[in-house]
N, C-alpha and C. Protein backbone atom coordinates (compact mmCIF):
# COMPACT_ATOMS: atom_id res chain seq x y z
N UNK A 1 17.28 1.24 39.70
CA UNK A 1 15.86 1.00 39.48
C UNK A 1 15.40 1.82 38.27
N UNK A 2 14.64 1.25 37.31
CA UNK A 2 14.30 1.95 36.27
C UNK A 2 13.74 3.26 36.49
N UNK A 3 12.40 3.20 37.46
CA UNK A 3 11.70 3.75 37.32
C UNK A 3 11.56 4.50 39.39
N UNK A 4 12.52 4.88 39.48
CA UNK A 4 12.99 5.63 40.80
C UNK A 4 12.07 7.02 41.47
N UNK A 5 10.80 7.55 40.56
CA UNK A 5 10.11 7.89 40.73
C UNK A 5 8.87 7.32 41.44
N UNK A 6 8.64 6.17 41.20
CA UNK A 6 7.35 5.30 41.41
C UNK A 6 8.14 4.27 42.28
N UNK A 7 9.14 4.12 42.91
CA UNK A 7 9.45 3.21 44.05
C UNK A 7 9.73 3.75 45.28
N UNK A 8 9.67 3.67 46.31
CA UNK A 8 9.97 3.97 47.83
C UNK A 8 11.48 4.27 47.60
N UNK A 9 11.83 5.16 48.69
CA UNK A 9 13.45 5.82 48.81
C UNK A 9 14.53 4.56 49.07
N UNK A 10 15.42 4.55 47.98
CA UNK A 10 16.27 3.45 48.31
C UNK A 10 16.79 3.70 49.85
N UNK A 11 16.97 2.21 50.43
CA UNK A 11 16.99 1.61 51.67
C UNK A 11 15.69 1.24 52.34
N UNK A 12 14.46 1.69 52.03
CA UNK A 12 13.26 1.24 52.49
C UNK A 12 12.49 0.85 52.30
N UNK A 13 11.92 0.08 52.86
CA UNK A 13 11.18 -0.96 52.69
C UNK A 13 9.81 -0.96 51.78
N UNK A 14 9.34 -1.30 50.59
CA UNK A 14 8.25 -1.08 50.24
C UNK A 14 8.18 -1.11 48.69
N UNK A 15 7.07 -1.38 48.38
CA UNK A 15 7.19 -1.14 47.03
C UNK A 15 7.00 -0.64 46.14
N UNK A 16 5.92 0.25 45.66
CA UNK A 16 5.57 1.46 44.89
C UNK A 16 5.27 2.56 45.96
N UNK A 17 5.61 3.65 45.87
CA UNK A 17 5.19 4.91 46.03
C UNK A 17 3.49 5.35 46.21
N UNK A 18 3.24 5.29 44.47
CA UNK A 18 2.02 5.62 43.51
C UNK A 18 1.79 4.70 42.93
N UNK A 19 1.44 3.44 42.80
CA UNK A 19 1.08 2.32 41.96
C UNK A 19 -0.26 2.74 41.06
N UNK A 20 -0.60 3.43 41.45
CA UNK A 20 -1.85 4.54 40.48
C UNK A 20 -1.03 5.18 38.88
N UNK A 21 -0.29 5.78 39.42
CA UNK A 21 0.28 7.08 38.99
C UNK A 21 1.50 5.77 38.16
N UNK A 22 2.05 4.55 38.78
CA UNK A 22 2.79 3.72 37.78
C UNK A 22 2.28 3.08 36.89
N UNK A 23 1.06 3.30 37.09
CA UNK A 23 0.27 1.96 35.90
C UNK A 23 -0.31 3.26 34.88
N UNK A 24 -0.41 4.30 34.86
CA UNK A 24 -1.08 5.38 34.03
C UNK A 24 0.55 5.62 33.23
N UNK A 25 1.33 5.57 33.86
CA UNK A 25 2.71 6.00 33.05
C UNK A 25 2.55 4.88 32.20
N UNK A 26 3.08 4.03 32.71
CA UNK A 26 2.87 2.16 31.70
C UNK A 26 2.14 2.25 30.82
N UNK A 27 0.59 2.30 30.94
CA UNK A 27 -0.32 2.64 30.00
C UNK A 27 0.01 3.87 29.04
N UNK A 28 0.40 4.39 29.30
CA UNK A 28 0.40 6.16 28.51
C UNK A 28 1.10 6.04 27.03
N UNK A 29 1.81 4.52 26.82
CA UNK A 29 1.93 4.41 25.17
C UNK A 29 0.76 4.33 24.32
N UNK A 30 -0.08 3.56 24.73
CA UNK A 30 -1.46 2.76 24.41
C UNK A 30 -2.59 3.32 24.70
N UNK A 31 -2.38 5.01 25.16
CA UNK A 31 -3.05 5.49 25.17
C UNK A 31 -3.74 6.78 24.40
N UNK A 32 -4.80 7.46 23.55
CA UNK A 32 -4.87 8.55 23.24
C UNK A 32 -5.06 9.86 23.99
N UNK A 33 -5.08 10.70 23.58
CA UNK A 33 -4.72 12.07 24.63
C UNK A 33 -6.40 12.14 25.18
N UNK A 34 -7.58 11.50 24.53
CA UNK A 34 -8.85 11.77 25.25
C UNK A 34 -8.76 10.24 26.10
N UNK A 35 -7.76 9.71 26.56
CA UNK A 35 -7.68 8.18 27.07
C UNK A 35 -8.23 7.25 26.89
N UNK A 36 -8.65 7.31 25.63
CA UNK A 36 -9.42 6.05 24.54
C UNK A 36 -7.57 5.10 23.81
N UNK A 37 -8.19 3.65 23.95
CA UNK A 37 -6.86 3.01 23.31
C UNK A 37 -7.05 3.65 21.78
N UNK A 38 -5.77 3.78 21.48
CA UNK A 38 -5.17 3.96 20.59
C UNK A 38 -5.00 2.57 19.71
N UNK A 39 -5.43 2.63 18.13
CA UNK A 39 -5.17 1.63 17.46
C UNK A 39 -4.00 0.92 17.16
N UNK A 40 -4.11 -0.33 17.75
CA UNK A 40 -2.61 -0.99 17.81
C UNK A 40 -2.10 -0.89 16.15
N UNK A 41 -0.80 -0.66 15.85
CA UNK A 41 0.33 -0.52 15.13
C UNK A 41 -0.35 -1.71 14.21
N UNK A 42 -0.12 -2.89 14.80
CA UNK A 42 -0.37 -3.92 13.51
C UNK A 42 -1.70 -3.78 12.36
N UNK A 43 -2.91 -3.05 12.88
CA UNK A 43 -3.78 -2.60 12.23
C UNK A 43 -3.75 -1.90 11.17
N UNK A 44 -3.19 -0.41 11.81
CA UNK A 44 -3.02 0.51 11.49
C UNK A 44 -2.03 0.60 9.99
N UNK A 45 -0.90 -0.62 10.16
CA UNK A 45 0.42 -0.82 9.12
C UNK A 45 -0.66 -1.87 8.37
N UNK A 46 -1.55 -2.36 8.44
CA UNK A 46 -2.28 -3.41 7.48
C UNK A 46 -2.88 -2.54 6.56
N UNK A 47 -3.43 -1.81 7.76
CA UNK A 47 -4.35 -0.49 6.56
C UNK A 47 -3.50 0.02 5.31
N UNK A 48 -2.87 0.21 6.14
CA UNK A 48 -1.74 1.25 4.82
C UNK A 48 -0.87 0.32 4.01
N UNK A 49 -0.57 -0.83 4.46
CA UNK A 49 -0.22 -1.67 3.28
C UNK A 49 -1.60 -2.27 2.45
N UNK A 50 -2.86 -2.15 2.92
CA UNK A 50 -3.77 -2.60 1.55
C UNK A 50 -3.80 -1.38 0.86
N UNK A 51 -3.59 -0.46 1.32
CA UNK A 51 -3.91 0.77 0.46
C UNK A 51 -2.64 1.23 -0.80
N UNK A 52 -1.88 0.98 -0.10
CA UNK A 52 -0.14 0.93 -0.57
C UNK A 52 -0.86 -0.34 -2.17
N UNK A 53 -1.31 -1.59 -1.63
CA UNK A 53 -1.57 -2.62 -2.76
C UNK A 53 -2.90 -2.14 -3.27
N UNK A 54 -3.82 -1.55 -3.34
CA UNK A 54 -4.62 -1.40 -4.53
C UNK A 54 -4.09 -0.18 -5.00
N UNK A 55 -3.63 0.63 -4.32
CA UNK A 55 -3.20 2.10 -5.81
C UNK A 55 -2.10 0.79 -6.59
N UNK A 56 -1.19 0.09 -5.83
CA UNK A 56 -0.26 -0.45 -7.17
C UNK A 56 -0.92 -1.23 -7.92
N UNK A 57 -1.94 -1.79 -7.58
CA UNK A 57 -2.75 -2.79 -8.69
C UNK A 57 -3.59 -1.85 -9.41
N UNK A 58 -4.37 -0.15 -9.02
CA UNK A 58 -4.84 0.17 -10.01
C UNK A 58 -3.81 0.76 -11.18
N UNK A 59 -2.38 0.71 -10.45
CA UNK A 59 -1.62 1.65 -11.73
C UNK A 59 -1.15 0.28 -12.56
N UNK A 60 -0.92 -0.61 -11.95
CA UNK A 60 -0.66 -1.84 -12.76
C UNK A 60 -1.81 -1.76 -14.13
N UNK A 61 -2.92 -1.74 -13.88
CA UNK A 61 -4.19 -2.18 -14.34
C UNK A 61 -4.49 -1.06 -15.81
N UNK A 62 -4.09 0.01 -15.32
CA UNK A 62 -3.72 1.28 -16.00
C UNK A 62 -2.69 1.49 -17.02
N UNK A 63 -1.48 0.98 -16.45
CA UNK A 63 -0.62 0.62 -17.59
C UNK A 63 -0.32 -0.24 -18.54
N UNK A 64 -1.03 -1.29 -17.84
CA UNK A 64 -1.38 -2.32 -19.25
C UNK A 64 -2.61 -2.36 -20.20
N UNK A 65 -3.71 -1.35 -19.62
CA UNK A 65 -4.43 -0.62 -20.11
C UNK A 65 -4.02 0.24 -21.20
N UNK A 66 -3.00 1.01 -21.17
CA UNK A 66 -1.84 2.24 -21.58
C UNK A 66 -1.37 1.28 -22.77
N UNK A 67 -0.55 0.32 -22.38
CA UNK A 67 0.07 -0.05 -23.10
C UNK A 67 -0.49 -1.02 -24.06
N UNK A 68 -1.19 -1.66 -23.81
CA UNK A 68 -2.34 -2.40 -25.17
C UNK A 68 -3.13 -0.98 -25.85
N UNK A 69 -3.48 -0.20 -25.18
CA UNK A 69 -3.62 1.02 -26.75
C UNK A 69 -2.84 1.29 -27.38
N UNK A 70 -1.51 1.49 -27.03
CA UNK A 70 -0.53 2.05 -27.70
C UNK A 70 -0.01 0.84 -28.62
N UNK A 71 -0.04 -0.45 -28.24
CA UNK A 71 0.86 -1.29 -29.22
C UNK A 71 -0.14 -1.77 -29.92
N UNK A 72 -1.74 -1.65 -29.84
CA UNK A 72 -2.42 -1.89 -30.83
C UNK A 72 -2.78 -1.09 -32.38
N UNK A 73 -3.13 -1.88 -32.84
CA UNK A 73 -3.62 -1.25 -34.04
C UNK A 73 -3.95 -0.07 -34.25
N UNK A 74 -3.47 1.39 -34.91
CA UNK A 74 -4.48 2.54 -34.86
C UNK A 74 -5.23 2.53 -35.58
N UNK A 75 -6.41 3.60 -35.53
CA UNK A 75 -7.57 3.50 -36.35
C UNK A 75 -7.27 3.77 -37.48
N UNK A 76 -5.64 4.91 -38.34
CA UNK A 76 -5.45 5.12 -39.26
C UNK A 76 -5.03 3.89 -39.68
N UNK A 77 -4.03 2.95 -39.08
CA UNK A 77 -3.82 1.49 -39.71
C UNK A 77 -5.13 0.72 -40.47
N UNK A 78 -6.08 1.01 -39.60
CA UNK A 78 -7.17 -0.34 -39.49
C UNK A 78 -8.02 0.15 -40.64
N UNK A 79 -7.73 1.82 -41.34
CA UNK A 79 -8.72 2.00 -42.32
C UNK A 79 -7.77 2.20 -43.26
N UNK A 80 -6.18 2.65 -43.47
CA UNK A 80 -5.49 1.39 -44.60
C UNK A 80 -5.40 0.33 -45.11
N UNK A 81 -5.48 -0.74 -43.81
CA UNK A 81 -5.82 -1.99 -44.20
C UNK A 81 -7.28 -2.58 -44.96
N UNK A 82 -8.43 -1.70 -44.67
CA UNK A 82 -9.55 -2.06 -45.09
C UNK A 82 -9.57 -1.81 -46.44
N UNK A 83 -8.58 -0.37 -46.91
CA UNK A 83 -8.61 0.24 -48.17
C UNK A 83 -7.88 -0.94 -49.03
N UNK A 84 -6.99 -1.98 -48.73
CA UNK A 84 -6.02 -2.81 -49.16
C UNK A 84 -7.29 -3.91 -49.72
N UNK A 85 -6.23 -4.52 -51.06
CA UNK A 85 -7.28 -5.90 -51.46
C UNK A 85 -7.00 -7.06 -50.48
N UNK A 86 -7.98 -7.84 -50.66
CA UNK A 86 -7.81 -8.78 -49.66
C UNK A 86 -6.67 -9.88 -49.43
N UNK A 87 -6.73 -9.93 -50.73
CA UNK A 87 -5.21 -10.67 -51.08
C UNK A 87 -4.17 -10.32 -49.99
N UNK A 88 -3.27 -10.74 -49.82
CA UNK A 88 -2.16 -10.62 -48.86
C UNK A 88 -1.03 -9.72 -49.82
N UNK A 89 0.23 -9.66 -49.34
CA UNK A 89 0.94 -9.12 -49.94
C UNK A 89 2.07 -9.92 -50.62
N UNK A 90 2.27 -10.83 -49.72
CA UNK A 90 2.72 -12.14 -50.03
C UNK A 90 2.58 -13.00 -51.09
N UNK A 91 0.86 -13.36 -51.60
CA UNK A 91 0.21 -13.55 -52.38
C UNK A 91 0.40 -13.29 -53.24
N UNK A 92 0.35 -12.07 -53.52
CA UNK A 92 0.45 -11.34 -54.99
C UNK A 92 1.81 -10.80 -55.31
N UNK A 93 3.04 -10.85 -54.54
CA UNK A 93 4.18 -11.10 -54.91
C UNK A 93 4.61 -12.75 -55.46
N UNK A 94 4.25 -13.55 -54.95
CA UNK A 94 4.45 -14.93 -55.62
C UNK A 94 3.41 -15.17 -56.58
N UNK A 95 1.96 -14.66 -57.27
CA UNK A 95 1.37 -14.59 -58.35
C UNK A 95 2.06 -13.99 -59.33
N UNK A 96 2.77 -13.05 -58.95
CA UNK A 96 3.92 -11.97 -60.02
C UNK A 96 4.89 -12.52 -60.33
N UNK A 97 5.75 -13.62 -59.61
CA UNK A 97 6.75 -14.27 -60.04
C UNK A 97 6.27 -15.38 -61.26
């Protein structure tokens, strides 16, 4: 018998002992220590997987943030280029030929 505490002495007749005292054991996963239920697991793992998915979408969001500054234009480029004639470079190598 699993649970040989909470059944009558083998050979006799009967069926729980404490049927009180078996259903508080049973319960006692699902329970908190002030005997309020405890938040079932599937909740609890939802929580923490949305949380798990917005930090990765804000670092996503961040690094392509990161990385379009870095592969863009710098401001020292962008005020070389302004200093440049408008002409291309192209341009005025095939005007020279």
């Amino acid at each position: 018998m699993p649970y040989a505490y909470a059944t009558s002495a083998p050979g006799t007749p009967g069926g729980l002992r404490n049927p009180a005292g078996w259903v508080l054991h049973r319960l006692a996963p699902w329970r908190g220590p002030d005997g309020t239920p405890v938040t079932p697991f599937s909740v609890t793992h939802a929580a923490a997987l949305d949380a798990v998915r917005a930090a990765h979408l804000a670092d996503t969001a961040a690094n392509q943030r990161a990385t379009a500054a870095a592969t863009g234009p710098t401001p020292g480029y962008r005020a070389a280029r302004a200093a440049l004639p408008r002409e291309s470079r192209r341009a005025a190598f095939t005007r020279a030929r």
